[in-house]
N, C-alpha and C. Protein backbone atom coordinates (compact mmCIF):
# COMPACT_ATOMS: atom_id res chain seq x y z
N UNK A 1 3.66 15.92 -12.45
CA UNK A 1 3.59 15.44 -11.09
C UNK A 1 3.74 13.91 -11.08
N UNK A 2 4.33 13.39 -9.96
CA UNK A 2 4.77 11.90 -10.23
C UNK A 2 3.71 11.28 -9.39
N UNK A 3 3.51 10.31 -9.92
CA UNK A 3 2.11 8.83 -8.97
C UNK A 3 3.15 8.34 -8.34
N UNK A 4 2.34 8.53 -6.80
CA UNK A 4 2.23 7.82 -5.73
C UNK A 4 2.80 6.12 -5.49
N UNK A 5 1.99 5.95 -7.07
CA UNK A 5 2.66 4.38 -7.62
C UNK A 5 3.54 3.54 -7.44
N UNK A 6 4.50 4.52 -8.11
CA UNK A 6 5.75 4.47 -8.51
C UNK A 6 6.81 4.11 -7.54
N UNK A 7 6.76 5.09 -6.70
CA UNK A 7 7.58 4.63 -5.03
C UNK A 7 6.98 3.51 -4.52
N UNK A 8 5.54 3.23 -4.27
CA UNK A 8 4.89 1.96 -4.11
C UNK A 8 5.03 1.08 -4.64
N UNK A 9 5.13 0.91 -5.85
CA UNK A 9 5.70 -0.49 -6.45
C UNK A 9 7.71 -0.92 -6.26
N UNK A 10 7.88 0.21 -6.25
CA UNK A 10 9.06 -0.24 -6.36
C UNK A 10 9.61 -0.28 -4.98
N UNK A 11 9.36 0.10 -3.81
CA UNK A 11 9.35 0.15 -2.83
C UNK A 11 9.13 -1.48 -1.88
N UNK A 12 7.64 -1.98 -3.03
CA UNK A 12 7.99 -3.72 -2.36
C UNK A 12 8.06 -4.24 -3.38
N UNK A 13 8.82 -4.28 -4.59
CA UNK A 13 9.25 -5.10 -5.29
C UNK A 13 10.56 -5.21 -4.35
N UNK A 14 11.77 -4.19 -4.57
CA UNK A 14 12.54 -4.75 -3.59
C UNK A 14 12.78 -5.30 -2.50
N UNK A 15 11.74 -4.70 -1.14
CA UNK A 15 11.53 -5.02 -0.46
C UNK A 15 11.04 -6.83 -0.42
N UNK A 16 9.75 -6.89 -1.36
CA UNK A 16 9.43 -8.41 -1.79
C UNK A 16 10.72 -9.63 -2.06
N UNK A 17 11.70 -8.90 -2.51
CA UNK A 17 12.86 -9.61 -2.92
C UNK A 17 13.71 -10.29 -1.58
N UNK A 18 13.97 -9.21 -0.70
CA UNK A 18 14.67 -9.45 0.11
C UNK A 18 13.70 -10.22 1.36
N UNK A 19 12.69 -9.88 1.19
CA UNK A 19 11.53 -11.12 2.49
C UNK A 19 11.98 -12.27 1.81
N UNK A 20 11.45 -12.36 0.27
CA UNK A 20 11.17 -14.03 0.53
C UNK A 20 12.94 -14.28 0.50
N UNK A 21 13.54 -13.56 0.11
CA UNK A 21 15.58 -14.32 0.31
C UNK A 21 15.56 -14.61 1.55
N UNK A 22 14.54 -13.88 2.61
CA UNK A 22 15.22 -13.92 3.47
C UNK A 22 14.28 -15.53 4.44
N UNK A 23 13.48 -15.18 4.00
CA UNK A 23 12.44 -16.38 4.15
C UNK A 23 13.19 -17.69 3.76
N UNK A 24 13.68 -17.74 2.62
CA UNK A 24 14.17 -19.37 2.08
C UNK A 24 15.46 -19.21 2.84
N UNK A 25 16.07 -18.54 3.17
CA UNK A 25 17.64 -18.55 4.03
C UNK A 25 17.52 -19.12 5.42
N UNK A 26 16.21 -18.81 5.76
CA UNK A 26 16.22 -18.88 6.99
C UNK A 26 15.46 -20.61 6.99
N UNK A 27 14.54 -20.69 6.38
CA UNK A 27 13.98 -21.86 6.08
C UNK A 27 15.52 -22.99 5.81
N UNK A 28 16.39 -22.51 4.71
CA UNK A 28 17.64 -23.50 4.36
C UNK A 28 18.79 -23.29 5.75
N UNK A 29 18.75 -22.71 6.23
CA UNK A 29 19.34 -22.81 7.75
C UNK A 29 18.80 -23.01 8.55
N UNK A 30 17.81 -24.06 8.80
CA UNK A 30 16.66 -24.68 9.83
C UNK A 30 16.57 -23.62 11.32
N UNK A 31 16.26 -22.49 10.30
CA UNK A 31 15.55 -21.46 11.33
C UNK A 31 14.11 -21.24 11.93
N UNK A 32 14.01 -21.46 10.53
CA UNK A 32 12.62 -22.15 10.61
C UNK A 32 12.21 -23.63 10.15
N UNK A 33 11.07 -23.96 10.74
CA UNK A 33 10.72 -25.59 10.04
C UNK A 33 9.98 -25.92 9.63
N UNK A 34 9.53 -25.79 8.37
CA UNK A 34 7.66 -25.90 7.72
C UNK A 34 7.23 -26.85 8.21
N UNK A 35 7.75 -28.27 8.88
CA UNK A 35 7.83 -29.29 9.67
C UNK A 35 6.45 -28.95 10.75
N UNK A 36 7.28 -28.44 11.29
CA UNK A 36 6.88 -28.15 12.90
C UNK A 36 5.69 -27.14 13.03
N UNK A 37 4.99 -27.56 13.56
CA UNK A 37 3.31 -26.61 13.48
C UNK A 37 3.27 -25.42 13.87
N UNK A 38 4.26 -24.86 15.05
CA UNK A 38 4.23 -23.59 15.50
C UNK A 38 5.22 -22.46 14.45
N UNK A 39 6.26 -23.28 14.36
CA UNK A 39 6.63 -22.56 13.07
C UNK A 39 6.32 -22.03 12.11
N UNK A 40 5.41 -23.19 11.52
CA UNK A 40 4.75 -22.70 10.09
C UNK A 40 3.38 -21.83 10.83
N UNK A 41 2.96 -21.95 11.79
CA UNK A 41 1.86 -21.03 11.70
C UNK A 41 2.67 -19.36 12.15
N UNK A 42 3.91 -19.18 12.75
CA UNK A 42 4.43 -17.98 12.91
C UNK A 42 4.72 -17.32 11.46
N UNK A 43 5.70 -18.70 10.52
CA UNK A 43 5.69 -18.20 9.28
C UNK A 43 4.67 -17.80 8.52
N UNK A 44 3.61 -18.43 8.54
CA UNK A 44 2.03 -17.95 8.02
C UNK A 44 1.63 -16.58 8.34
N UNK A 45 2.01 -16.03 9.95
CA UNK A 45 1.53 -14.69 10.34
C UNK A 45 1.99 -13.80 9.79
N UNK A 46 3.96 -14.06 10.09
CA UNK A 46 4.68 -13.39 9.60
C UNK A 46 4.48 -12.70 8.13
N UNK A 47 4.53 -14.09 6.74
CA UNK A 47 3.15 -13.87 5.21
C UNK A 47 2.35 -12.64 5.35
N UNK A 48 1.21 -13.41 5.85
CA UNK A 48 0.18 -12.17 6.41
C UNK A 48 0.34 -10.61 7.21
N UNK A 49 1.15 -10.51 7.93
CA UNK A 49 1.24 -9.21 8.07
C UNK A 49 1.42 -8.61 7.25
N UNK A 50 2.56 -9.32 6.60
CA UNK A 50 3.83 -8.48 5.35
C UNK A 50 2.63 -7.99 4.07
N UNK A 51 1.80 -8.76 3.83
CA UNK A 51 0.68 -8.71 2.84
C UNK A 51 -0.21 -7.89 3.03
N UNK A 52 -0.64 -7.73 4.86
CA UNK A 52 -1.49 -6.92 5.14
C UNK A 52 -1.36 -5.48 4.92
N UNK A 53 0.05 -4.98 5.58
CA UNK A 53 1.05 -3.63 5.51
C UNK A 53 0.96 -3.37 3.96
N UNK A 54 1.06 -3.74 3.09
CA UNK A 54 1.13 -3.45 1.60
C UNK A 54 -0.61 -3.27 1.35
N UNK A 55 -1.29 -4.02 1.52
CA UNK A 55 -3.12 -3.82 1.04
C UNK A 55 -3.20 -2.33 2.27
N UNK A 56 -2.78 -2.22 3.19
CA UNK A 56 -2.75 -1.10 3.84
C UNK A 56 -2.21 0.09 3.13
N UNK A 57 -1.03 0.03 3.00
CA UNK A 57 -0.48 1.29 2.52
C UNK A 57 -0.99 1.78 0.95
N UNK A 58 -1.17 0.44 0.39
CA UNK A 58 -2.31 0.68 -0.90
C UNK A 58 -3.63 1.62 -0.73
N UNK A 59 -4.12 1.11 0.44
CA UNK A 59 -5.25 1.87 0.40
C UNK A 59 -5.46 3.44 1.23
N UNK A 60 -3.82 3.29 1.60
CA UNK A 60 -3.97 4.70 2.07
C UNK A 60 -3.56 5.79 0.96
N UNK A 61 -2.72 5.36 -0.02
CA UNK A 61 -2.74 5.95 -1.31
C UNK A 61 -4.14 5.98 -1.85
N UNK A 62 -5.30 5.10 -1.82
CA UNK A 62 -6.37 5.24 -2.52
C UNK A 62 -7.17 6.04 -2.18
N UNK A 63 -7.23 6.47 -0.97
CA UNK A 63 -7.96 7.39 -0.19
C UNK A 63 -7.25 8.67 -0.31
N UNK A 64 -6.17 8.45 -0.29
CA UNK A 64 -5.07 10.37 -0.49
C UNK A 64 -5.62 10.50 -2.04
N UNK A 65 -6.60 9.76 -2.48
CA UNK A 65 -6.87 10.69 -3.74
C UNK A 65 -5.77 10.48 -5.21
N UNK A 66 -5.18 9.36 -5.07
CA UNK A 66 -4.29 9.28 -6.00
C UNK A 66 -4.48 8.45 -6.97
């Protein structure tokens, strides 16, 4: 039987790859502006969700008993 893991890790490793590409792309095409205060605190949320959704889905694997 295969762990739960497995799809989970690899699931935001790639995923991880393509946020932050997409993070510095957007940052190097002054999409965003670490500059500017409202920016960086959207970019900060934006961080944090993305971090939150993963400690989430972690722990819904931990609870399914896996």
């Amino acid at each position: 039987m295969m762990s739960p893991w497995l799809p989970f890790i690899y699931q935001y490793t790639i995923c991880s790859f393509f946020f932050i590409a997409i993070i510095i792309l957007s940052i190097k095409k002054k999409a965003i502006s670490i500059h500017h205060p409202t920016d960086r605190k959207i970019l900060l949320e934006i961080i944090a969700g993305y971090l939150i959704f993963i400690f989430a889905h972690a722990l819904m694997i931990l609870f399914a008993g896996a």
